[in-house]
C-alpha atoms as a PDB file:
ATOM      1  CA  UNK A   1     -19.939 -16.186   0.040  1.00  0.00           C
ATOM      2  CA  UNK A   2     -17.177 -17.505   2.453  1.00  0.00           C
ATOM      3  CA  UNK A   3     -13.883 -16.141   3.703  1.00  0.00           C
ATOM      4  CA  UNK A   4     -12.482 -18.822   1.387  1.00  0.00           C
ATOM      5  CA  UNK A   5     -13.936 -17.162  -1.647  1.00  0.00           C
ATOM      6  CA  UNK A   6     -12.782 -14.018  -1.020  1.00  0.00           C
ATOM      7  CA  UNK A   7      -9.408 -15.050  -0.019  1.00  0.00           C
ATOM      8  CA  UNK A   8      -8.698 -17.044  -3.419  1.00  0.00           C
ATOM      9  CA  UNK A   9      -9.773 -13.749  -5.493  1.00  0.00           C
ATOM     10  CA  UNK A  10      -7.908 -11.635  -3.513  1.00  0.00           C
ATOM     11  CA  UNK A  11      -4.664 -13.070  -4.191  1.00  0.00           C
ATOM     12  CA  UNK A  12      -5.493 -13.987  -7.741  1.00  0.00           C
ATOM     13  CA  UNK A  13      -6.324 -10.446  -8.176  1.00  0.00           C
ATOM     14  CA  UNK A  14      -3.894  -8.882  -6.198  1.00  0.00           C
ATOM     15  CA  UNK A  15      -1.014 -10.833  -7.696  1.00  0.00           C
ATOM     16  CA  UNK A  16      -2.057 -10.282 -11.439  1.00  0.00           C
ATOM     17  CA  UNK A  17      -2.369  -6.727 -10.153  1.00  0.00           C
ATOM     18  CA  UNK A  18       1.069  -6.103  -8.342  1.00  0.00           C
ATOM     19  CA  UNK A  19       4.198  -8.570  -9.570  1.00  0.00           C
ATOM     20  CA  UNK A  20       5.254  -8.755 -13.228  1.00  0.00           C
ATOM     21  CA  UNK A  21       3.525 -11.528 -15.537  1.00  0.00           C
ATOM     22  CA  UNK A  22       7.260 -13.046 -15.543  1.00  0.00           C
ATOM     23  CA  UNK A  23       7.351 -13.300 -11.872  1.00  0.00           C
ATOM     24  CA  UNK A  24       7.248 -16.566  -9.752  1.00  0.00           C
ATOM     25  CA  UNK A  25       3.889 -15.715  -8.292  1.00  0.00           C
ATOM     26  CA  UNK A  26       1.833 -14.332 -11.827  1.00  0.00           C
ATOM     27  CA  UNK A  27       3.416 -17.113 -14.136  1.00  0.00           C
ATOM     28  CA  UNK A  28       1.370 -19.904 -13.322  1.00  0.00           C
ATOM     29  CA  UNK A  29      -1.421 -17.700 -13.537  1.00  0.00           C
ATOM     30  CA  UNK A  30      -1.354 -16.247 -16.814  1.00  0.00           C
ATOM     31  CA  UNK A  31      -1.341 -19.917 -17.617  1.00  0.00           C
ATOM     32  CA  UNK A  32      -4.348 -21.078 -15.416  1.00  0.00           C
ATOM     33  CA  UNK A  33      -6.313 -18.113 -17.124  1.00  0.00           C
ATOM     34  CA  UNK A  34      -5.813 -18.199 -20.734  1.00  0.00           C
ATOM     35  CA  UNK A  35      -7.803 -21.446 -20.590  1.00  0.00           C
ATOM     36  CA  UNK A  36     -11.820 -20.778 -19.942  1.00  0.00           C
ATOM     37  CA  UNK A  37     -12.004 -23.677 -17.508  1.00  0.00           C
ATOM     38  CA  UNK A  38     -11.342 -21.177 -14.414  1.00  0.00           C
ATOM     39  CA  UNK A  39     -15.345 -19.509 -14.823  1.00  0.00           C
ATOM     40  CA  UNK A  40     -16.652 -22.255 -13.792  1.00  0.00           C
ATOM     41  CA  UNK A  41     -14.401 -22.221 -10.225  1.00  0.00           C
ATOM     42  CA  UNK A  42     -14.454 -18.391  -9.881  1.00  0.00           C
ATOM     43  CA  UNK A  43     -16.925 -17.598  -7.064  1.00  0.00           C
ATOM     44  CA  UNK A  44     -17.460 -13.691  -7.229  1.00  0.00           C
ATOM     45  CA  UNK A  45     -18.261 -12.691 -10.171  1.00  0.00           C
ATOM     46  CA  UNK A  46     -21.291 -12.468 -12.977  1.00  0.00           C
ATOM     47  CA  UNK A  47     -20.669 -15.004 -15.280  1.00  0.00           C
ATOM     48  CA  UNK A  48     -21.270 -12.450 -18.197  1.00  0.00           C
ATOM     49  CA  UNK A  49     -18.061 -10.822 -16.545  1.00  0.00           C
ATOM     50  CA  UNK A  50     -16.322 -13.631 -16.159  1.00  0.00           C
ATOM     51  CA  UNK A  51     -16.956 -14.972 -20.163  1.00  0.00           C
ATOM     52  CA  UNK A  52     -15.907 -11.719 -21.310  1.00  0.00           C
ATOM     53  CA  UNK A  53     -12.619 -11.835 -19.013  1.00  0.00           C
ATOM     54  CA  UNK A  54     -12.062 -15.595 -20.285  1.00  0.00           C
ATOM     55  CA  UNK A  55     -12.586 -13.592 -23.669  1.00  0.00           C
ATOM     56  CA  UNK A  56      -9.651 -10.990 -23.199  1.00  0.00           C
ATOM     57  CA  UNK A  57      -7.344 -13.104 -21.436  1.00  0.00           C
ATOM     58  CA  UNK A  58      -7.837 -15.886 -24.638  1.00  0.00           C
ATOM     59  CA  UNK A  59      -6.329 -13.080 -27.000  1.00  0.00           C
ATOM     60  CA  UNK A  60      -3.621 -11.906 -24.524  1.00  0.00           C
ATOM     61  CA  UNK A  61      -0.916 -13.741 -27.170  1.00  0.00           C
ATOM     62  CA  UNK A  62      -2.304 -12.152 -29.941  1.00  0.00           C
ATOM     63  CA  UNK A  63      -1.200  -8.354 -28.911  1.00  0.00           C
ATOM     64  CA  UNK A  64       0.969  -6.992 -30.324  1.00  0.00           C
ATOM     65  CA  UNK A  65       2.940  -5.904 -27.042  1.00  0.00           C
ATOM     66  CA  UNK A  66       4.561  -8.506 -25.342  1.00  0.00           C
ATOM     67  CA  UNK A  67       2.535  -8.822 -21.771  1.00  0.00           C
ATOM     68  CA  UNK A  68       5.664  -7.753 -20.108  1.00  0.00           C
ATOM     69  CA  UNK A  69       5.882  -4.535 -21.708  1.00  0.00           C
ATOM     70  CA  UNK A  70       2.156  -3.924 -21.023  1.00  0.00           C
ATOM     71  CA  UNK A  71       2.758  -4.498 -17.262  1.00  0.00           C
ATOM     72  CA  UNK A  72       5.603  -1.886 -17.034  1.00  0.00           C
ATOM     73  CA  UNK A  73       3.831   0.402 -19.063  1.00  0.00           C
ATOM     74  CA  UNK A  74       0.771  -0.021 -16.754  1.00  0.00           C
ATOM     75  CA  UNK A  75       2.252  -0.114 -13.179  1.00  0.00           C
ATOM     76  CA  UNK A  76       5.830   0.996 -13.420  1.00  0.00           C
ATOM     77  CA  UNK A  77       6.416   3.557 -16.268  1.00  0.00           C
ATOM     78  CA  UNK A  78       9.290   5.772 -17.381  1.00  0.00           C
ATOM     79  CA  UNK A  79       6.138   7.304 -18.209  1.00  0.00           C
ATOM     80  CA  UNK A  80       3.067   8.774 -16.923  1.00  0.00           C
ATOM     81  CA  UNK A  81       0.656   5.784 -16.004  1.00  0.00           C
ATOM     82  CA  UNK A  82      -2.696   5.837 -17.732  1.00  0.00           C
ATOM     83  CA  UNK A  83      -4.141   4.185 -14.924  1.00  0.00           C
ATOM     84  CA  UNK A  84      -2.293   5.212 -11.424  1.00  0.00           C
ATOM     85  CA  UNK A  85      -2.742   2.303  -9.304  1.00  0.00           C
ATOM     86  CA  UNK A  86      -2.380   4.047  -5.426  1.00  0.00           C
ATOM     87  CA  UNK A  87      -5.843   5.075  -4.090  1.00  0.00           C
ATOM     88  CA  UNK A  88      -4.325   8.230  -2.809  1.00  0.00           C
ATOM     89  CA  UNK A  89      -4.292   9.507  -6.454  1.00  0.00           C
ATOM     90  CA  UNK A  90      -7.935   9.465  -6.374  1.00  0.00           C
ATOM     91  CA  UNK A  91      -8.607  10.387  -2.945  1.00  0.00           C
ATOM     92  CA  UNK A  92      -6.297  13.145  -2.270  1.00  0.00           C
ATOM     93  CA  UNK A  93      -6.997  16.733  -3.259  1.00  0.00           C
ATOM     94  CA  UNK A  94      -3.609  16.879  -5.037  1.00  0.00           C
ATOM     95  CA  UNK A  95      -3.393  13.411  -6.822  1.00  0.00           C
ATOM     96  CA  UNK A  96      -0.149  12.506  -4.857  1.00  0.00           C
ATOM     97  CA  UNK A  97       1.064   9.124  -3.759  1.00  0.00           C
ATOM     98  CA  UNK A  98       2.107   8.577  -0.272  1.00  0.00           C
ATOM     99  CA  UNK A  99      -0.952  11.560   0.715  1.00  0.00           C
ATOM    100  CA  UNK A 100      -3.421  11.735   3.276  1.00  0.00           C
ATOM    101  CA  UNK A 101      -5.479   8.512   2.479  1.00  0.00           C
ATOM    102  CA  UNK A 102      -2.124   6.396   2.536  1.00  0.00           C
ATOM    103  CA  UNK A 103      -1.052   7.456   6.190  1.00  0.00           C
ATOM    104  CA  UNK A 104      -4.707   7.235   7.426  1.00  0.00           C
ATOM    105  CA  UNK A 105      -4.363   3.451   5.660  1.00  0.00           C
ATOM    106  CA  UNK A 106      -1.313   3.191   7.213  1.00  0.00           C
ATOM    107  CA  UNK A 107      -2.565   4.711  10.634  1.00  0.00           C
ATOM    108  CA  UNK A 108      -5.586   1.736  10.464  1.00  0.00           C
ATOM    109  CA  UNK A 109      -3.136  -0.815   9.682  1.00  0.00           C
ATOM    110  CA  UNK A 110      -0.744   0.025  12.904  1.00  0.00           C
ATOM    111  CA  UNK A 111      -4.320   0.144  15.344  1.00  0.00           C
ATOM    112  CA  UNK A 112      -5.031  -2.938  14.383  1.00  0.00           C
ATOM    113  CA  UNK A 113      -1.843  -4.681  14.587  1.00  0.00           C
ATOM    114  CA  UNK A 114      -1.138  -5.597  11.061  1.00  0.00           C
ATOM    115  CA  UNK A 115       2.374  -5.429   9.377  1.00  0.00           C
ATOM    116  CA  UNK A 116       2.878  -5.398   6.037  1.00  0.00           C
ATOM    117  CA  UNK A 117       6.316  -7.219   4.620  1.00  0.00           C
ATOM    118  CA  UNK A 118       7.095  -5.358   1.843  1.00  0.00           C
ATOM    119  CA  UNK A 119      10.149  -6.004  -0.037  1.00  0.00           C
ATOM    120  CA  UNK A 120      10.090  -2.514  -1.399  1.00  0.00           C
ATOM    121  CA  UNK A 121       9.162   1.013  -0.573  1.00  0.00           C
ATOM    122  CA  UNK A 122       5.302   0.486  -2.072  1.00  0.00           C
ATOM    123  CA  UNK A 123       3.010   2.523  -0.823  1.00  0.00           C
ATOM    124  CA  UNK A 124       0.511   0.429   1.452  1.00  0.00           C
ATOM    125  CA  UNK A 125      -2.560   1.698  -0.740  1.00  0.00           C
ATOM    126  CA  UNK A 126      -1.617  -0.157  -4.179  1.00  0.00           C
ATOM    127  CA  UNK A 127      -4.745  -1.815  -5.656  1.00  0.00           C
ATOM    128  CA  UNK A 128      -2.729  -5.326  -5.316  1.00  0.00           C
ATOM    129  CA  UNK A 129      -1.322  -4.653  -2.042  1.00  0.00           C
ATOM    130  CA  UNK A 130      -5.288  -3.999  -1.026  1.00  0.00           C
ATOM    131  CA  UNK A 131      -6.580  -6.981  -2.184  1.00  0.00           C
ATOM    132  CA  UNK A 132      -4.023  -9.470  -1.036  1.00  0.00           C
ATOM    133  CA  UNK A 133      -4.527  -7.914   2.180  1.00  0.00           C
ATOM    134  CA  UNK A 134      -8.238  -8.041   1.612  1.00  0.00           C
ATOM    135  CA  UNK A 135      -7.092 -11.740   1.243  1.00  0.00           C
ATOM    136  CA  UNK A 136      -5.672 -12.252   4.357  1.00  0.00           C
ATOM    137  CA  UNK A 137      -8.387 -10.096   6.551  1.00  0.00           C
ATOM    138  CA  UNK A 138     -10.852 -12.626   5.109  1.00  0.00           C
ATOM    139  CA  UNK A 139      -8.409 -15.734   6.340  1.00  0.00           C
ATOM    140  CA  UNK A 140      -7.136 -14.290   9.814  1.00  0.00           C
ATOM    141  CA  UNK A 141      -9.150 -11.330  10.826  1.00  0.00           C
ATOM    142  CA  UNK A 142     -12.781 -11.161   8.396  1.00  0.00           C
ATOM    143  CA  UNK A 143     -14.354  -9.004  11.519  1.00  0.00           C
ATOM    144  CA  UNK A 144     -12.369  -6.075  10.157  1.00  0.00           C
ATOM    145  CA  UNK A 145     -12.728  -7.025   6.405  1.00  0.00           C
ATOM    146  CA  UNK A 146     -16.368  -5.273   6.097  1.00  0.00           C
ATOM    147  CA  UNK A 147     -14.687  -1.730   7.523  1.00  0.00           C
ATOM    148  CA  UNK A 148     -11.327  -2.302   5.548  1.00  0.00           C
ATOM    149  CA  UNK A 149     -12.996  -2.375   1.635  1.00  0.00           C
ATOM    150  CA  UNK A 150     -15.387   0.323   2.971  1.00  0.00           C
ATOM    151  CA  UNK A 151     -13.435   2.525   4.224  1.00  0.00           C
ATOM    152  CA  UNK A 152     -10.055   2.275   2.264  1.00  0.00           C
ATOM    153  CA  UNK A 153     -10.317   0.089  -1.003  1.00  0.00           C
ATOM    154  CA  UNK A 154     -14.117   0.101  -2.637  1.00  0.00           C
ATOM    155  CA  UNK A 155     -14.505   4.465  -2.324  1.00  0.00           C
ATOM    156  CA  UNK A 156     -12.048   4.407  -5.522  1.00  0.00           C
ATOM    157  CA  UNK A 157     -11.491   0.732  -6.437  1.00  0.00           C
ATOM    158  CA  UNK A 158     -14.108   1.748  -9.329  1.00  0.00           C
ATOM    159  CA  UNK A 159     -13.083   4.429 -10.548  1.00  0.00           C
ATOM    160  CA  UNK A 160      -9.105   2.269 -10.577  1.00  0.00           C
ATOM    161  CA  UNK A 161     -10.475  -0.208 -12.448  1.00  0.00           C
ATOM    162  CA  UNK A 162     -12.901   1.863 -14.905  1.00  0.00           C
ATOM    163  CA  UNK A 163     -10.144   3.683 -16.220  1.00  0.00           C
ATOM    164  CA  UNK A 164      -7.534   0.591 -16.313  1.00  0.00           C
ATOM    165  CA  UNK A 165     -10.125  -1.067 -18.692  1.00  0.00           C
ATOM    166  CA  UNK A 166     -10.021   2.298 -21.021  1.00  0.00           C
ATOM    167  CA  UNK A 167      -7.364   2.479 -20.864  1.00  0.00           C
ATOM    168  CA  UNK A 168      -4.955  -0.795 -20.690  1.00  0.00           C
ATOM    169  CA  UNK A 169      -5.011  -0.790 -25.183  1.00  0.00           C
ATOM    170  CA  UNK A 170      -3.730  -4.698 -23.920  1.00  0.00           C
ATOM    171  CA  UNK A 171      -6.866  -7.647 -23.905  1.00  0.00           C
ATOM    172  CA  UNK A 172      -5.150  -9.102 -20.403  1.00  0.00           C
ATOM    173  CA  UNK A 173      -5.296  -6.168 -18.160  1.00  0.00           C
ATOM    174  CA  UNK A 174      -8.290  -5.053 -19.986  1.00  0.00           C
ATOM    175  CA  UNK A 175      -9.744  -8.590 -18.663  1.00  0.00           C
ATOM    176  CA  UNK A 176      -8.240  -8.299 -15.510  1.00  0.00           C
ATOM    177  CA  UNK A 177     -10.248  -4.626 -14.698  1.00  0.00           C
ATOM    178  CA  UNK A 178     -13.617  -6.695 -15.909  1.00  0.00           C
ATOM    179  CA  UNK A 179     -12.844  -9.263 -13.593  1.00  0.00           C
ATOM    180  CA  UNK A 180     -11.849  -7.693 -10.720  1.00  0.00           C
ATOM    181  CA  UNK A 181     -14.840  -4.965 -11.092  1.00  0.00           C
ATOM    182  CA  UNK A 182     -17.006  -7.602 -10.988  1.00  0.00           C
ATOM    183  CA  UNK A 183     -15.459  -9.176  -8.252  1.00  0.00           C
ATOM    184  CA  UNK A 184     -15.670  -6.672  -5.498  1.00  0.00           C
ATOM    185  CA  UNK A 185     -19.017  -5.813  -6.484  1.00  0.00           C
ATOM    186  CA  UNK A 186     -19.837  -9.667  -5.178  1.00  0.00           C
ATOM    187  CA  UNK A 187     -18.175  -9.396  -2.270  1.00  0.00           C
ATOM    188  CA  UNK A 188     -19.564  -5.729  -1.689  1.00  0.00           C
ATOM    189  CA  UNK A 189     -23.487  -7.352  -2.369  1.00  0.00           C
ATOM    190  CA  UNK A 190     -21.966 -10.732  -0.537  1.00  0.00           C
ATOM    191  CA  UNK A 191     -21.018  -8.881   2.708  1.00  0.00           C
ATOM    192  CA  UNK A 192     -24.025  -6.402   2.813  1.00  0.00           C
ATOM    193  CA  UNK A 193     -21.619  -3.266   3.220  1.00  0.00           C
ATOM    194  CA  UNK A 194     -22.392   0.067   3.155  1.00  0.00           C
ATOM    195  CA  UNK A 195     -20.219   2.622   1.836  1.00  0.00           C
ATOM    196  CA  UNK A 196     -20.202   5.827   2.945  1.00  0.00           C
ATOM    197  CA  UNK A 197     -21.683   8.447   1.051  1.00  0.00           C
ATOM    198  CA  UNK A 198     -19.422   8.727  -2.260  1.00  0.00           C
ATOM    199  CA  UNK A 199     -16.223  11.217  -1.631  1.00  0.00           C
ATOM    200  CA  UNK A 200     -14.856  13.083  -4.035  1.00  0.00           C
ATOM    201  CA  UNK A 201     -12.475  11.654  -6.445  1.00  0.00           C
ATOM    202  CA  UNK A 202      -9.543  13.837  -7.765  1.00  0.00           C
ATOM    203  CA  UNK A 203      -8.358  11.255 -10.975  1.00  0.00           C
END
């Protein structure tokens, strides 16, 4: 699998997974992958995954809450989320965002001379801030990529994405999860990594 590969599914991913579905970036998207013809392009995933995705994503218009409201009831609230999408909610003893894994995420970040431009007070450990910057190791710095999904996206990317598909009750984000599960299992196999022994997970 090449840096190219991951780098397109990281920022598909990522996106779909951060900004609204109205937003500039997502729009053209939600277009793109309501019609099946994107399994046959999509390099990281089973295609059983990726039919049943191109499945989900085919009866998005058929909810019966607007995609929208699905997003902001998924990432943004008033209420609590279903699926909480900062890895320090699984990693840290207390379920907290902004806890120990963030700053050690943070601290990794600032050793190696990477700066994240975010336009809001995010914290660094979002599932789409990960993979878009799983994108852009792959395109400017894939020596560290290997020891960045190791050590600070795939130890609870799983468990992220198991209960988002439970628990999404909309056929988009509930194809999204499939996908993206799916996904960083090829790039786990595709890069030969080995994750450390599995920690703990507190959500």
């Amino acid at each position: 699998m090449s840096a190219e590969s991951i780098s397109l599914t990281g920022k598909v991913l990522g996106a779909m997974l951060f900004y609204s579905p109205d937003s500039e970036q997502v729009q053209p998207l939600v277009t793109l992958m309501k019609d099946s013809g994107w399994t046959t392009m999509w390099p990281c995933a089973t295609q059983e995954a990726k039919t049943r995705a191109a499945e989900l994503f085919a009866q998005a218009d058929a909810s019966a809450e607007e995609l929208n409201d699905a997003w902001q009831r998924l990432f943004v609230g008033p209420y609590a989320l279903p699926a909480p999408p900062w890895g320090s909610v699984y990693l840290d003893k207390e379920s907290v965002i902004f806890g120990d894994s963030t700053l050690a995420l943070r601290q990794w970040m600032r050793l190696n001379h990477i700066e994240p431009h975010l336009t809001q007070a995010e914290p660094e450990d979002h599932i789409g801030l990960v993979l878009m910057m799983s994108a852009w190791l792959a395109e400017n710095s894939p020596q560290l990529l290997g020891e960045f999904l190791a050590a600070h996206l795939l130890p609870w990317s799983g468990r992220y994405l198991e209960l988002l598909r439970l628990k999404a009750e909309h056929p988009w984000y509930e194809g999204v999860a499939v996908l993206a599960q799916s996904t960083l299992n090829g790039w786990r196999k595709a890069l030969a990594l080995e994750i450390p022994p599995k920690k703990e997970l507190y959500f």
